[in-house]
PDB file of N, CA and C in Angstrom:
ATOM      1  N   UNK A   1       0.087 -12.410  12.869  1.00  0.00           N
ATOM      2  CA  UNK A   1       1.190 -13.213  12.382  1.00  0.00           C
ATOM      3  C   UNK A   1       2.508 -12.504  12.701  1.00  0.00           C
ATOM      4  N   UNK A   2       3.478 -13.061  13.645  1.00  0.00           N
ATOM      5  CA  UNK A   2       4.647 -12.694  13.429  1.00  0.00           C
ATOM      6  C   UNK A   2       5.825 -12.766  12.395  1.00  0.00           C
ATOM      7  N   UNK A   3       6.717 -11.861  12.096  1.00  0.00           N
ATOM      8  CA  UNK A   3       7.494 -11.981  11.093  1.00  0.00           C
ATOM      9  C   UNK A   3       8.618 -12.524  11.297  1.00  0.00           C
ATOM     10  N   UNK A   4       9.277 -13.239  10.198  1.00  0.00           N
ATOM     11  CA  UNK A   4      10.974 -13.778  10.058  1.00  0.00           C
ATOM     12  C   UNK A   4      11.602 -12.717  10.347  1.00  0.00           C
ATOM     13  N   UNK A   5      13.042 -13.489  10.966  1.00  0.00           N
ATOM     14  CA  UNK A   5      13.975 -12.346  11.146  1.00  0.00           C
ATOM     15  C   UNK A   5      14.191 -11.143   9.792  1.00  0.00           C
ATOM     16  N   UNK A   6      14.125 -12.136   8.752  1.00  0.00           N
ATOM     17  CA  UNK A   6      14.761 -11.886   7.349  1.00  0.00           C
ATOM     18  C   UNK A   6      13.569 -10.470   7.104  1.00  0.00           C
ATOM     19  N   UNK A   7      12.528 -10.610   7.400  1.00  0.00           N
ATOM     20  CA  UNK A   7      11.337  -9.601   7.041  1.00  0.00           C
ATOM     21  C   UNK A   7      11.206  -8.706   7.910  1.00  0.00           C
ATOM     22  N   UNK A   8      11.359  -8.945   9.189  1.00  0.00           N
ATOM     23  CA  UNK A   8      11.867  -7.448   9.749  1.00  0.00           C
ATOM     24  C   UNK A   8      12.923  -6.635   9.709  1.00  0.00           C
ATOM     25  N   UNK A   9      14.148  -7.648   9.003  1.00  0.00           N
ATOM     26  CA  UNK A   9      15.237  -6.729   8.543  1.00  0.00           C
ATOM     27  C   UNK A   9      14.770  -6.020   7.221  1.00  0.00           C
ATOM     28  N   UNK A  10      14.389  -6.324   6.226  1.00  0.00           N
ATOM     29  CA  UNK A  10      13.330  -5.901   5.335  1.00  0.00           C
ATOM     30  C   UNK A  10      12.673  -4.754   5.328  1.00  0.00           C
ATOM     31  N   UNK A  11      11.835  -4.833   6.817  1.00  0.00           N
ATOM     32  CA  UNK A  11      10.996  -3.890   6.949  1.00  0.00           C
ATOM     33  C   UNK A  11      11.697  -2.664   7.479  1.00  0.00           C
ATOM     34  N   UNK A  12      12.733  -3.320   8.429  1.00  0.00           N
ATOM     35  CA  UNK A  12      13.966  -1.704   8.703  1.00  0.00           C
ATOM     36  C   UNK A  12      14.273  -0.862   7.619  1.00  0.00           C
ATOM     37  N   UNK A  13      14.713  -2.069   6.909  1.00  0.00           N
ATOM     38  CA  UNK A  13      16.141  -1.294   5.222  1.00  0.00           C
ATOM     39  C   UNK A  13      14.968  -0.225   4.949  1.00  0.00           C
ATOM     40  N   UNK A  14      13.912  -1.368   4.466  1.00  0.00           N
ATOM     41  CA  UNK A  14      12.527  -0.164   3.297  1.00  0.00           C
ATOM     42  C   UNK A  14      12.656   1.006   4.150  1.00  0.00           C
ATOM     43  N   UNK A  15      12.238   1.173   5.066  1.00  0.00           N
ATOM     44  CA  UNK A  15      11.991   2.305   5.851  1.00  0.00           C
ATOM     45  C   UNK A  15      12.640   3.441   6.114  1.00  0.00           C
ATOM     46  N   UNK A  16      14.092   2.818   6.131  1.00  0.00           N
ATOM     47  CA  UNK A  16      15.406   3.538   6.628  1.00  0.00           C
ATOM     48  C   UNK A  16      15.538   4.322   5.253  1.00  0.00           C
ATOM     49  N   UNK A  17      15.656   3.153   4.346  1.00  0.00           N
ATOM     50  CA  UNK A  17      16.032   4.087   2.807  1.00  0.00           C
ATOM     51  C   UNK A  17      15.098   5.148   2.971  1.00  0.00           C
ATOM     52  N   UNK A  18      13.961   4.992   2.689  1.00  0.00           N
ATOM     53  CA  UNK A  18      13.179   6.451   3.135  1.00  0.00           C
ATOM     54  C   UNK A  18      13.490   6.892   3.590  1.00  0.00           C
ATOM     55  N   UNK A  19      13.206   6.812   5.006  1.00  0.00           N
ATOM     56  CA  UNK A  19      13.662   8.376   5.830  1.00  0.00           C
ATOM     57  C   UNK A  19      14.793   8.541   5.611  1.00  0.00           C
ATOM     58  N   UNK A  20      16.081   8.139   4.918  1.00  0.00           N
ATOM     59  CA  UNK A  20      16.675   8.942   4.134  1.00  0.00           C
ATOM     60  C   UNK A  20      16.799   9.795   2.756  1.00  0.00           C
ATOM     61  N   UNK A  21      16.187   9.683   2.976  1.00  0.00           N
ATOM     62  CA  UNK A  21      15.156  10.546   1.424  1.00  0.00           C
ATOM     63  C   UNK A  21      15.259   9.622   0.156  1.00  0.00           C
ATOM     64  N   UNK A  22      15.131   8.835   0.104  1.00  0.00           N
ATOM     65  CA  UNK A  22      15.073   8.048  -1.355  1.00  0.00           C
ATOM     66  C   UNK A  22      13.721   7.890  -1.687  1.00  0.00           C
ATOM     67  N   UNK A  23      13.092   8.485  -2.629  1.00  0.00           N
ATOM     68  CA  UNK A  23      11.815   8.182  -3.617  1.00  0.00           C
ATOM     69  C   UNK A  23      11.756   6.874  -4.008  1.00  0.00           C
ATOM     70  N   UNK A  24      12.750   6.043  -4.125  1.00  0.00           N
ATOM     71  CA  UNK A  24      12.472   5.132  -5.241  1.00  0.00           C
ATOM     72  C   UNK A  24      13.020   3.796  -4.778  1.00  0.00           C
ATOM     73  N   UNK A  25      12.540   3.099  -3.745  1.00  0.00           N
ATOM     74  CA  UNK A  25      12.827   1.889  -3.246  1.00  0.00           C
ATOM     75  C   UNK A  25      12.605   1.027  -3.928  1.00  0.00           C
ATOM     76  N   UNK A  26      13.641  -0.093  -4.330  1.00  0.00           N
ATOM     77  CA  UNK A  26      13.106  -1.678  -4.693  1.00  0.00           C
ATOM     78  C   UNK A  26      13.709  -2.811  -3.286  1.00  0.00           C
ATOM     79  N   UNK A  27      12.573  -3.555  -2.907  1.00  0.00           N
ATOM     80  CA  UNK A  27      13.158  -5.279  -2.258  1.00  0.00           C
ATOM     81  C   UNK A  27      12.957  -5.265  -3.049  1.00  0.00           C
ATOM     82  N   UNK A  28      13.870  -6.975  -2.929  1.00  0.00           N
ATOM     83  CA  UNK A  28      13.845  -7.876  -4.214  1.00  0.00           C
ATOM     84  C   UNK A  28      13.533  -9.017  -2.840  1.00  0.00           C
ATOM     85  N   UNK A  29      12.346  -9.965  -3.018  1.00  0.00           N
ATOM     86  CA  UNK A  29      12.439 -11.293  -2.072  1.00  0.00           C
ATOM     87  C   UNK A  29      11.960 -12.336  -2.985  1.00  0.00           C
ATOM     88  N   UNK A  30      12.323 -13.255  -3.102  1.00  0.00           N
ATOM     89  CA  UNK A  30      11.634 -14.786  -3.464  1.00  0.00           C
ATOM     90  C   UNK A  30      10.696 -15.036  -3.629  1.00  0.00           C
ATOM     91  N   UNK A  31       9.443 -15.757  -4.821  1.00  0.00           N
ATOM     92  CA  UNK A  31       8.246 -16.397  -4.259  1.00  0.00           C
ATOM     93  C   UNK A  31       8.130 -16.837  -2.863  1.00  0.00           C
ATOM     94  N   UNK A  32       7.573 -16.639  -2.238  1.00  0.00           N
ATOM     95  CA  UNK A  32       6.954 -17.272  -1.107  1.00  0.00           C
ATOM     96  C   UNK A  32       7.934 -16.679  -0.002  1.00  0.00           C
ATOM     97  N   UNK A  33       8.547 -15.430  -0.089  1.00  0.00           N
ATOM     98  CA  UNK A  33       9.203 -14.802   0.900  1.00  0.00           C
ATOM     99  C   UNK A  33       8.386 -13.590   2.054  1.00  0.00           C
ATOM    100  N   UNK A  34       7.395 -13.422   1.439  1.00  0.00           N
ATOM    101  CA  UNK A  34       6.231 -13.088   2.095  1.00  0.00           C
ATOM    102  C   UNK A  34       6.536 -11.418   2.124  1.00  0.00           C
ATOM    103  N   UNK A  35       6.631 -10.765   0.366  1.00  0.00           N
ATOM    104  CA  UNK A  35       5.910  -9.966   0.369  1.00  0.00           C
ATOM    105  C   UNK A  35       5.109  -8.729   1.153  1.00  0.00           C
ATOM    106  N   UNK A  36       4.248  -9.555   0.849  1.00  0.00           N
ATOM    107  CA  UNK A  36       2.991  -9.012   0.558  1.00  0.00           C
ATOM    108  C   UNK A  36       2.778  -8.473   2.597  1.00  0.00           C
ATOM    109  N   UNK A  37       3.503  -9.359   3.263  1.00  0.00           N
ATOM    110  CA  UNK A  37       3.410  -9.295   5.135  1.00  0.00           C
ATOM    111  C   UNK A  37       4.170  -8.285   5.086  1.00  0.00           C
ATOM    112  N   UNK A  38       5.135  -8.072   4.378  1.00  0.00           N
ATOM    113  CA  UNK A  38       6.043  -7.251   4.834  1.00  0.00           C
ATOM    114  C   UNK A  38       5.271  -5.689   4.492  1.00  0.00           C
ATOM    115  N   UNK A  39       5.059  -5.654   3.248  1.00  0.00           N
ATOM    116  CA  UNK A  39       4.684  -4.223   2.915  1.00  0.00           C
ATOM    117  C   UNK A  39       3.043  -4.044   4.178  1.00  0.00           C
ATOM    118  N   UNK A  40       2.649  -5.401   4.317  1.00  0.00           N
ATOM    119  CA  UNK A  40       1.755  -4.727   5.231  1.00  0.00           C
ATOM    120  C   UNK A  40       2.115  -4.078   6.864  1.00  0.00           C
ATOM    121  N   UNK A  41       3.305  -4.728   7.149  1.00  0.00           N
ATOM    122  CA  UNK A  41       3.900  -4.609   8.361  1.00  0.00           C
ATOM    123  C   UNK A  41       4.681  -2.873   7.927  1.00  0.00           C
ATOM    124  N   UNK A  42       5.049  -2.607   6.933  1.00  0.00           N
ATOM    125  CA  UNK A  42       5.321  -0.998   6.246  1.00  0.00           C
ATOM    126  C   UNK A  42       4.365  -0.204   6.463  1.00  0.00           C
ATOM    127  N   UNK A  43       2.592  -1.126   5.947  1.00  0.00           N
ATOM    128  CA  UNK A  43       1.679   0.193   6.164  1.00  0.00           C
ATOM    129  C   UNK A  43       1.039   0.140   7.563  1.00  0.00           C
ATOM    130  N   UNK A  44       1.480  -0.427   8.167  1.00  0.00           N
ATOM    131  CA  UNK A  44       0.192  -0.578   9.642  1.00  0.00           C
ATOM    132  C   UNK A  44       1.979   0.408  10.424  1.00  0.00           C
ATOM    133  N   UNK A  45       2.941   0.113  10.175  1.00  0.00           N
ATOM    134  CA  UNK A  45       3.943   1.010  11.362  1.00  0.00           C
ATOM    135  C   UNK A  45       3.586   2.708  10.654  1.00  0.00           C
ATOM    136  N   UNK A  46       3.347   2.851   9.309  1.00  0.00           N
ATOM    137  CA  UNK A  46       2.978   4.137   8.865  1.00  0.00           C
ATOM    138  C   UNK A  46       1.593   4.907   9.357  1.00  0.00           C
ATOM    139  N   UNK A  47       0.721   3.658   9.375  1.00  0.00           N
ATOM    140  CA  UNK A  47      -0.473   3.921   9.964  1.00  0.00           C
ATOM    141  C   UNK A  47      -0.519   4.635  11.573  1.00  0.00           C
ATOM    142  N   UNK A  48       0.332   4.279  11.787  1.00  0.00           N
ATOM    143  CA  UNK A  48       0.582   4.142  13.881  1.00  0.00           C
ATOM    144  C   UNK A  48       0.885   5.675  13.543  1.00  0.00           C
ATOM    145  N   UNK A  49       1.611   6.161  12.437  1.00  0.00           N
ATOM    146  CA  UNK A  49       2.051   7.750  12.717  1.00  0.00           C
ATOM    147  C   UNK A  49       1.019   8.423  12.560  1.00  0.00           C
ATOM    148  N   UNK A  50       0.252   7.761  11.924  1.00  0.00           N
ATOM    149  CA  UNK A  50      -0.855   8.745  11.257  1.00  0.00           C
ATOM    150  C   UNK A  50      -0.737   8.906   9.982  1.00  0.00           C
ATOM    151  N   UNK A  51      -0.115   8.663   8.890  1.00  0.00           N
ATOM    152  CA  UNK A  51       0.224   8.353   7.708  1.00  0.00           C
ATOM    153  C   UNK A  51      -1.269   7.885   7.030  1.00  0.00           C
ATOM    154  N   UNK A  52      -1.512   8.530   5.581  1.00  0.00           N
ATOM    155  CA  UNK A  52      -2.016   7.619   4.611  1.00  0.00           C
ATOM    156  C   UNK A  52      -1.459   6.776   4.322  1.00  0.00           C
ATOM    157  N   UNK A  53      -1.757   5.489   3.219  1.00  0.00           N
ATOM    158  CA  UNK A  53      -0.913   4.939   2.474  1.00  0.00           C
ATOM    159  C   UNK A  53      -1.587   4.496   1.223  1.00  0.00           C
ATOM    160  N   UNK A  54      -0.893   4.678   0.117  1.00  0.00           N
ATOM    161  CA  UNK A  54      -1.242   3.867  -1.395  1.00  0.00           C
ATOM    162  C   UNK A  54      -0.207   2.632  -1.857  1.00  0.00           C
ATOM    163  N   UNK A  55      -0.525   1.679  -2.097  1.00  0.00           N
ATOM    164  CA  UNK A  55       0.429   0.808  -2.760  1.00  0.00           C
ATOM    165  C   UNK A  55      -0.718   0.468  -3.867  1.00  0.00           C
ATOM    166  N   UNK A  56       0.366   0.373  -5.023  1.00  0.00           N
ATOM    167  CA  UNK A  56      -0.229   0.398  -6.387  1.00  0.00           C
ATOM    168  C   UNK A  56       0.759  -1.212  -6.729  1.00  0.00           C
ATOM    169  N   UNK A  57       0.252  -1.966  -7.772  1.00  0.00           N
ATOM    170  CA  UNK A  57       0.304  -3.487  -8.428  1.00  0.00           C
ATOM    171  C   UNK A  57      -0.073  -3.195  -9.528  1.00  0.00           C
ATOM    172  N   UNK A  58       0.259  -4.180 -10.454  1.00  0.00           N
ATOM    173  CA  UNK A  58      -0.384  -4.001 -11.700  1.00  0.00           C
ATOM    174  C   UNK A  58      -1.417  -5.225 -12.357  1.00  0.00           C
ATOM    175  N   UNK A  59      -1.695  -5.793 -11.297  1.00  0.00           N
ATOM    176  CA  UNK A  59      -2.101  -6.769 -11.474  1.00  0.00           C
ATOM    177  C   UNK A  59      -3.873  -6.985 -10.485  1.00  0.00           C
ATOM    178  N   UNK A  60      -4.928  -7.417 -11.066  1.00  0.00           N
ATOM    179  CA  UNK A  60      -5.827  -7.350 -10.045  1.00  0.00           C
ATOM    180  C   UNK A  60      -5.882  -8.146  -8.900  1.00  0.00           C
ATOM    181  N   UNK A  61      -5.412  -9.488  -9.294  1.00  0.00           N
ATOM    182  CA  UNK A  61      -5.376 -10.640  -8.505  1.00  0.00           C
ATOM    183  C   UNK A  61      -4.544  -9.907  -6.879  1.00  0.00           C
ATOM    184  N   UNK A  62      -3.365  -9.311  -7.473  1.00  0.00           N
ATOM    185  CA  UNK A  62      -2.515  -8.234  -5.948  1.00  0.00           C
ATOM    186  C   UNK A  62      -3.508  -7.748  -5.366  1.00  0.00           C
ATOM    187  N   UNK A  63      -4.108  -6.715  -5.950  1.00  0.00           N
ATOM    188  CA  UNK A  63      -4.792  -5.832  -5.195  1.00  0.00           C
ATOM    189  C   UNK A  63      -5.545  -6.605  -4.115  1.00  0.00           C
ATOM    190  N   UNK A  64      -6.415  -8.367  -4.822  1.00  0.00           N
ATOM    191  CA  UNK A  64      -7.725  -8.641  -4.010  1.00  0.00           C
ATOM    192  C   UNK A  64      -6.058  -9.198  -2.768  1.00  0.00           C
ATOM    193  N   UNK A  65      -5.423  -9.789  -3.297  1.00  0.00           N
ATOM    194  CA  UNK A  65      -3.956 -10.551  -2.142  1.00  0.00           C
ATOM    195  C   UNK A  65      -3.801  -9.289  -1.161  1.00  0.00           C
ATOM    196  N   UNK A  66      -3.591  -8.465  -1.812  1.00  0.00           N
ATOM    197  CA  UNK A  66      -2.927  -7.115  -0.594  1.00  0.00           C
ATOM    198  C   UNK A  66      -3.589  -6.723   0.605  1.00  0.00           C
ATOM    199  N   UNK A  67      -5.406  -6.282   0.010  1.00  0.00           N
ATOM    200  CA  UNK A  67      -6.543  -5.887   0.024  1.00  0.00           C
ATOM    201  C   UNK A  67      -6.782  -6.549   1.716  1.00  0.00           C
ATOM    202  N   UNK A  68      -6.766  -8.113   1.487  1.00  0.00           N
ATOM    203  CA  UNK A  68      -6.964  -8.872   1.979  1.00  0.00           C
ATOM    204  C   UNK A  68      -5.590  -8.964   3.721  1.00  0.00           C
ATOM    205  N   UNK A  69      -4.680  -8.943   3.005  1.00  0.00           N
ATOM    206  CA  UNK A  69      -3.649  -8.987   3.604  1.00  0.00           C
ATOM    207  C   UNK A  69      -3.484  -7.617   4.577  1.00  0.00           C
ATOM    208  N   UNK A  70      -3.269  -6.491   4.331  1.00  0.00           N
ATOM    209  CA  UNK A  70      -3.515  -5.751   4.787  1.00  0.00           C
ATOM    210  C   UNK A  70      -4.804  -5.428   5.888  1.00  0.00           C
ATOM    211  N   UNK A  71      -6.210  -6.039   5.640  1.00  0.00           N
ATOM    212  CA  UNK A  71      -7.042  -6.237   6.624  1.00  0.00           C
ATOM    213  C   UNK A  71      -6.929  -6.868   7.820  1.00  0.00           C
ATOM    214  N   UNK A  72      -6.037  -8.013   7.317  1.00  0.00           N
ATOM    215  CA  UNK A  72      -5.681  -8.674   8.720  1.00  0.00           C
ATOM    216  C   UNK A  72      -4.893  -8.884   9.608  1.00  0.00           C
ATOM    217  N   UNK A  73      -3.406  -8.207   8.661  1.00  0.00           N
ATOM    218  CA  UNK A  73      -2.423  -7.833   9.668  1.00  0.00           C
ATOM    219  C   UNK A  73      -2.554  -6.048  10.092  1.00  0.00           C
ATOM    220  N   UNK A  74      -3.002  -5.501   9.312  1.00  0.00           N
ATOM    221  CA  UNK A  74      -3.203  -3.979   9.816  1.00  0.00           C
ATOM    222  C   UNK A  74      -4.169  -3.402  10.529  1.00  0.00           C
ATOM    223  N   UNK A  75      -5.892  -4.800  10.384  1.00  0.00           N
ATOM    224  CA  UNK A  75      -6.750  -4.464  11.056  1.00  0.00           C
ATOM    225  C   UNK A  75      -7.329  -3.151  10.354  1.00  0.00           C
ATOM    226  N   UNK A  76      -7.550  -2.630   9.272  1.00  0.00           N
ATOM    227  CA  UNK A  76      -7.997  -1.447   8.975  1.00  0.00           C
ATOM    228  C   UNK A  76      -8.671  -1.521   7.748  1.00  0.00           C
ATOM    229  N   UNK A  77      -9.994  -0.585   7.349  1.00  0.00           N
ATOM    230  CA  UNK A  77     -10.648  -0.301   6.121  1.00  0.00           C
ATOM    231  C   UNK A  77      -9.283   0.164   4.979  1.00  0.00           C
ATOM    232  N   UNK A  78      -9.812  -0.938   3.714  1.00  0.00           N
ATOM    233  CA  UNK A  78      -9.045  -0.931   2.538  1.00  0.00           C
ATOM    234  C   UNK A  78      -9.627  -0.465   1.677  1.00  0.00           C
ATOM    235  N   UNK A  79      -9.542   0.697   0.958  1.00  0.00           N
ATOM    236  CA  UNK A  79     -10.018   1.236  -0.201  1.00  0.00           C
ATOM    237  C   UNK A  79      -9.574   0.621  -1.590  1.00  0.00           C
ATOM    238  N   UNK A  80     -10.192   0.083  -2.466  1.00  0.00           N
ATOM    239  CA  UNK A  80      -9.545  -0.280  -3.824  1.00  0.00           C
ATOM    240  C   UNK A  80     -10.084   0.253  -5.027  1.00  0.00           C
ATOM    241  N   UNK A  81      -9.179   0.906  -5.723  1.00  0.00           N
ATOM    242  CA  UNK A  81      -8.383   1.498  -6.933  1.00  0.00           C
ATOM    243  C   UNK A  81      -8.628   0.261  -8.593  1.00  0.00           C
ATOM    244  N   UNK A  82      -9.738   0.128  -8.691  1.00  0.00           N
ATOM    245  CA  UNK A  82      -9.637  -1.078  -9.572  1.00  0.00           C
ATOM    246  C   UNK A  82     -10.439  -1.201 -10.366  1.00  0.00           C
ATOM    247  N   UNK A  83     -10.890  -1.217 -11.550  1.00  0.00           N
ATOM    248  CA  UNK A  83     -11.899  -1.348 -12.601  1.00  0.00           C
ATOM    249  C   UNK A  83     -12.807  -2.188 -11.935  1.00  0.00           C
ATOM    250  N   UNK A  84     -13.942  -2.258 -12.232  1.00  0.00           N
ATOM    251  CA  UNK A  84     -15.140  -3.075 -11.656  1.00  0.00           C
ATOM    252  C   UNK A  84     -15.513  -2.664 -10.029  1.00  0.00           C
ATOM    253  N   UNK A  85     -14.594  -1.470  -9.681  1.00  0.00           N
ATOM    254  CA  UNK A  85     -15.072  -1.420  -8.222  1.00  0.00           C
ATOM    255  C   UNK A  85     -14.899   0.181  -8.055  1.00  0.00           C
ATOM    256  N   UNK A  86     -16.220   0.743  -7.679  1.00  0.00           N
ATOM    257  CA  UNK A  86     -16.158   1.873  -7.223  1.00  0.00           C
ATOM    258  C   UNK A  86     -14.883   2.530  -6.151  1.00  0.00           C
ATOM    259  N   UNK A  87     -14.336   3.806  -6.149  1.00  0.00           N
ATOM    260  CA  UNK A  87     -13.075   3.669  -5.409  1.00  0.00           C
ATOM    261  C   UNK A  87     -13.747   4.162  -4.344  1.00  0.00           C
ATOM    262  N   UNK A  88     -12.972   3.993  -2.479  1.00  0.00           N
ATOM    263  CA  UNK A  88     -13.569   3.951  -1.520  1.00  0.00           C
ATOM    264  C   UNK A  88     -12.731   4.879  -0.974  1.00  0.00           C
ATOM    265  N   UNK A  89     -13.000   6.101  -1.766  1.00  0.00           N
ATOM    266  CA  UNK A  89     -11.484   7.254  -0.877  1.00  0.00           C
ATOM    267  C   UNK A  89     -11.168   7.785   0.285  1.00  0.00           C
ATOM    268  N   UNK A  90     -12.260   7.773   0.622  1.00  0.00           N
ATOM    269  CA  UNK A  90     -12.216   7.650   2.394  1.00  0.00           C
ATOM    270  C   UNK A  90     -11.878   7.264   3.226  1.00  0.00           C
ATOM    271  N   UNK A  91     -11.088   5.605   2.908  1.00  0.00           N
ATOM    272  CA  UNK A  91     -10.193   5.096   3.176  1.00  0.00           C
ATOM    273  C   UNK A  91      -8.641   5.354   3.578  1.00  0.00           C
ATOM    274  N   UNK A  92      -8.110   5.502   4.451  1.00  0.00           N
ATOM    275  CA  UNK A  92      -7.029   6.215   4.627  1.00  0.00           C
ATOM    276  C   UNK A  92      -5.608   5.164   4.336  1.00  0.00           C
ATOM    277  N   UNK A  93      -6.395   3.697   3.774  1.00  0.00           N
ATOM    278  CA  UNK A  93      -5.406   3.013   2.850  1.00  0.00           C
ATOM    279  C   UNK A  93      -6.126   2.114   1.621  1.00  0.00           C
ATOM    280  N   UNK A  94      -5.477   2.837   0.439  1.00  0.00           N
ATOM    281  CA  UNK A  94      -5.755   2.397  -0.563  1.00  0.00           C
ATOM    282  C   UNK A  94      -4.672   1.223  -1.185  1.00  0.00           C
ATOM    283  N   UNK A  95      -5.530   0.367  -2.235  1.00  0.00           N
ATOM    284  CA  UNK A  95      -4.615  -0.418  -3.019  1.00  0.00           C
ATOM    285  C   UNK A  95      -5.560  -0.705  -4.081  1.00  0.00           C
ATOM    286  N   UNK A  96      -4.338  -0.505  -5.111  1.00  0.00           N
ATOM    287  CA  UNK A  96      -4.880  -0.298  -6.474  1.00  0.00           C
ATOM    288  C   UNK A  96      -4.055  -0.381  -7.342  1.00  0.00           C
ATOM    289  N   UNK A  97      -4.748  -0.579  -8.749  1.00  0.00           N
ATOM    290  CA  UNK A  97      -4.074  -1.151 -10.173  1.00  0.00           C
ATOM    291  C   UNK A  97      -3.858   0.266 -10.315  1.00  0.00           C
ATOM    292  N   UNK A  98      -2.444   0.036 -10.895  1.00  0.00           N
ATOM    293  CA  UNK A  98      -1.449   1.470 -11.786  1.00  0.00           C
ATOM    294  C   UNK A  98      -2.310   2.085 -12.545  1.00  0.00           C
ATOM    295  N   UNK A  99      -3.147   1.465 -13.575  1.00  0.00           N
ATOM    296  CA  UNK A  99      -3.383   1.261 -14.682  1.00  0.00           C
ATOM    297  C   UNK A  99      -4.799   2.203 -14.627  1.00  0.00           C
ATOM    298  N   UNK A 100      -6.266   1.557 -13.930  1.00  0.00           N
ATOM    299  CA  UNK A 100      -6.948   2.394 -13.043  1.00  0.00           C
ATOM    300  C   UNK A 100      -6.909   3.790 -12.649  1.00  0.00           C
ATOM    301  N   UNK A 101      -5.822   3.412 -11.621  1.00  0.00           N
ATOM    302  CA  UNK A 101      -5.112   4.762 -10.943  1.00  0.00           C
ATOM    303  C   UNK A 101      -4.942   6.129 -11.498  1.00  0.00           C
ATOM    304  N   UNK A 102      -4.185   5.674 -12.153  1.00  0.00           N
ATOM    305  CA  UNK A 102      -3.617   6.841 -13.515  1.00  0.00           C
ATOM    306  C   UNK A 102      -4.744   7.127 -14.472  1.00  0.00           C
ATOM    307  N   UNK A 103      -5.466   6.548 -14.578  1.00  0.00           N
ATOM    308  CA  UNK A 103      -6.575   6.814 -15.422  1.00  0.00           C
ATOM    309  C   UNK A 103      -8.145   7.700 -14.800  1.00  0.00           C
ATOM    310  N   UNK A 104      -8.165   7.570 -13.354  1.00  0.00           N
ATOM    311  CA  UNK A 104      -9.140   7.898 -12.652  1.00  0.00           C
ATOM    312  C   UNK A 104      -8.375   9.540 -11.879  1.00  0.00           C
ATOM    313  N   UNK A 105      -7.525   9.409 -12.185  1.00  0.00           N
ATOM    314  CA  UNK A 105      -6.596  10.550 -11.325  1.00  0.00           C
ATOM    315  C   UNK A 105      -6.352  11.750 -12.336  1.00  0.00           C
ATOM    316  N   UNK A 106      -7.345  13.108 -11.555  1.00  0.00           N
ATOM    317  CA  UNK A 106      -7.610  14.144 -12.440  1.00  0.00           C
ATOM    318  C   UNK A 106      -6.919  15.332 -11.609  1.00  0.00           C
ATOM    319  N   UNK A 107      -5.582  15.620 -11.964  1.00  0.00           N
ATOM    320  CA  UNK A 107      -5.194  16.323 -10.802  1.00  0.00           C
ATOM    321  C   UNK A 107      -5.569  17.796 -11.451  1.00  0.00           C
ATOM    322  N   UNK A 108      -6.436  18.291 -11.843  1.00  0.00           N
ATOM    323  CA  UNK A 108      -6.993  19.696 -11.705  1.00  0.00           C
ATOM    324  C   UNK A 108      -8.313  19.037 -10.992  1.00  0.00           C
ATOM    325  N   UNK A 109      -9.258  18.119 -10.650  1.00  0.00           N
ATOM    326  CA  UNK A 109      -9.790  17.887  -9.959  1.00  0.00           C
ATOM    327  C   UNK A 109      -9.479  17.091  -8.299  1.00  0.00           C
ATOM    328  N   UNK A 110      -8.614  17.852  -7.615  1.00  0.00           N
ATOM    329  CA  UNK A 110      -8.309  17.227  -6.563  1.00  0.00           C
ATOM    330  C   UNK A 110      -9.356  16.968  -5.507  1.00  0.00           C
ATOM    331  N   UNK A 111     -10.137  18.351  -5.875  1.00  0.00           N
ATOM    332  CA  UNK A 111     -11.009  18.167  -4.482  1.00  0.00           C
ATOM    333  C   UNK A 111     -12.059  17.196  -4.622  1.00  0.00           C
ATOM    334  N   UNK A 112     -12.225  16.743  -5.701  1.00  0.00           N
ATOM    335  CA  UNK A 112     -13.128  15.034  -5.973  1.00  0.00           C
ATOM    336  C   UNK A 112     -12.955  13.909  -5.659  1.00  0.00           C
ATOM    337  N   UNK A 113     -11.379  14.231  -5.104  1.00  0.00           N
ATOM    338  CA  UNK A 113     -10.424  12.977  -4.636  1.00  0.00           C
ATOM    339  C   UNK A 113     -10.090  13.024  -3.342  1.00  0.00           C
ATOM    340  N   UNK A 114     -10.750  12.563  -2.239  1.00  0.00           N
ATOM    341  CA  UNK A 114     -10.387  13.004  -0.571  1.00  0.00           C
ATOM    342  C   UNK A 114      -9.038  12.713  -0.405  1.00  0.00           C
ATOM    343  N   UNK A 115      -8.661  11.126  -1.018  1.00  0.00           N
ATOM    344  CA  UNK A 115      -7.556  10.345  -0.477  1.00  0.00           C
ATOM    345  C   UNK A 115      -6.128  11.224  -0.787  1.00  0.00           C
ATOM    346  N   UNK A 116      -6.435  12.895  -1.788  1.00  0.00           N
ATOM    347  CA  UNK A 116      -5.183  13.442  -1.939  1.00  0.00           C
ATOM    348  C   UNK A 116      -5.351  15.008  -1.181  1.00  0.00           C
ATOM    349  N   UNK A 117      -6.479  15.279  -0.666  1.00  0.00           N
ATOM    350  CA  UNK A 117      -6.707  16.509  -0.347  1.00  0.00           C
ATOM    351  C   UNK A 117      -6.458  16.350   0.739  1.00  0.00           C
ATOM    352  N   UNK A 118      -5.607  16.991   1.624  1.00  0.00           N
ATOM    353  CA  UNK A 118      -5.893  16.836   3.283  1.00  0.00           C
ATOM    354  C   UNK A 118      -6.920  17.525   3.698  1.00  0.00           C
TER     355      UNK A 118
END
C-alpha cells in the first residue's frame, strides 16, 4: 500500500523529532487517517537499519490491528505482548499491551527476555 502525501510527511516529522533526540513523540491524526500505516511505515524504515522495534497500545483489539498491519506492510514475524498469548521474543518486532508489558518485564531478569538482551 502506498502512502498519502499527508503520511509521509508524518512519517518524516516522527522520525526527524527523533533523530533529534526527543524521547517523547506525539502525532495527533484523525479517525481514519491511517495510523496504524504510518507507524508501520516507522517500523519497516527502522527495520531496513537493523533496528528492533516495540510499540505498546493499551488496548487488545490494537495490538491484533497493528499485529496484523505490520505483517503486511513490513512483511515480517510479529511478536505479541498480551495476556492470553505466550510472548514470542524472538521476534525482532514486538506489539503489545502496556499493561502486560509492564507486568511480564523483570528487569533483574533480563537474560529471560531476548527481545532486551542483545
Amino acid at each position: 500500500m502506498e502512502l498519502r502525501d499527508y503520511q509521509n510527511k508524518a512519517v518524516s516529522e516522527v522520525r526527524a523529532a527523533i533523530s533529534s533526540g526527543n524521547k517523547r513523540v506525539v502525532m495527533v491524526l484523525s479517525t481514519g487517517g491511517g495510523k496504524s500505516l504510518i507507524f508501520a511505515e516507522i517500523i519497516r524504515l527502522a527495520r531496513e537499519r537493523g533496528n528492533r522495534c516495540l510499540f505498546l497500545v493499551h488496548r487488545r483489539n490494537l495490538v491484533l490491528q497493528m499485529a496484523e498491519t505490520i505483517r503486511e506492510h513490513v512483511g515480517c514475524d510479529v511478536g505479541m505482548i498480551m495476556a492470553g498469548h505466550e510472548s514470542e521474543t524472538e521476534a525482532e518486532v514486538q506489539v503489545g499491551t502496556i499493561q502486560t508489558f509492564t507486568r511480564r518485564l523483570h528487569f533483574d531478569e533480563l537474560s529471560c527476555n531476548r527481545f532486551f538482551v542483545d
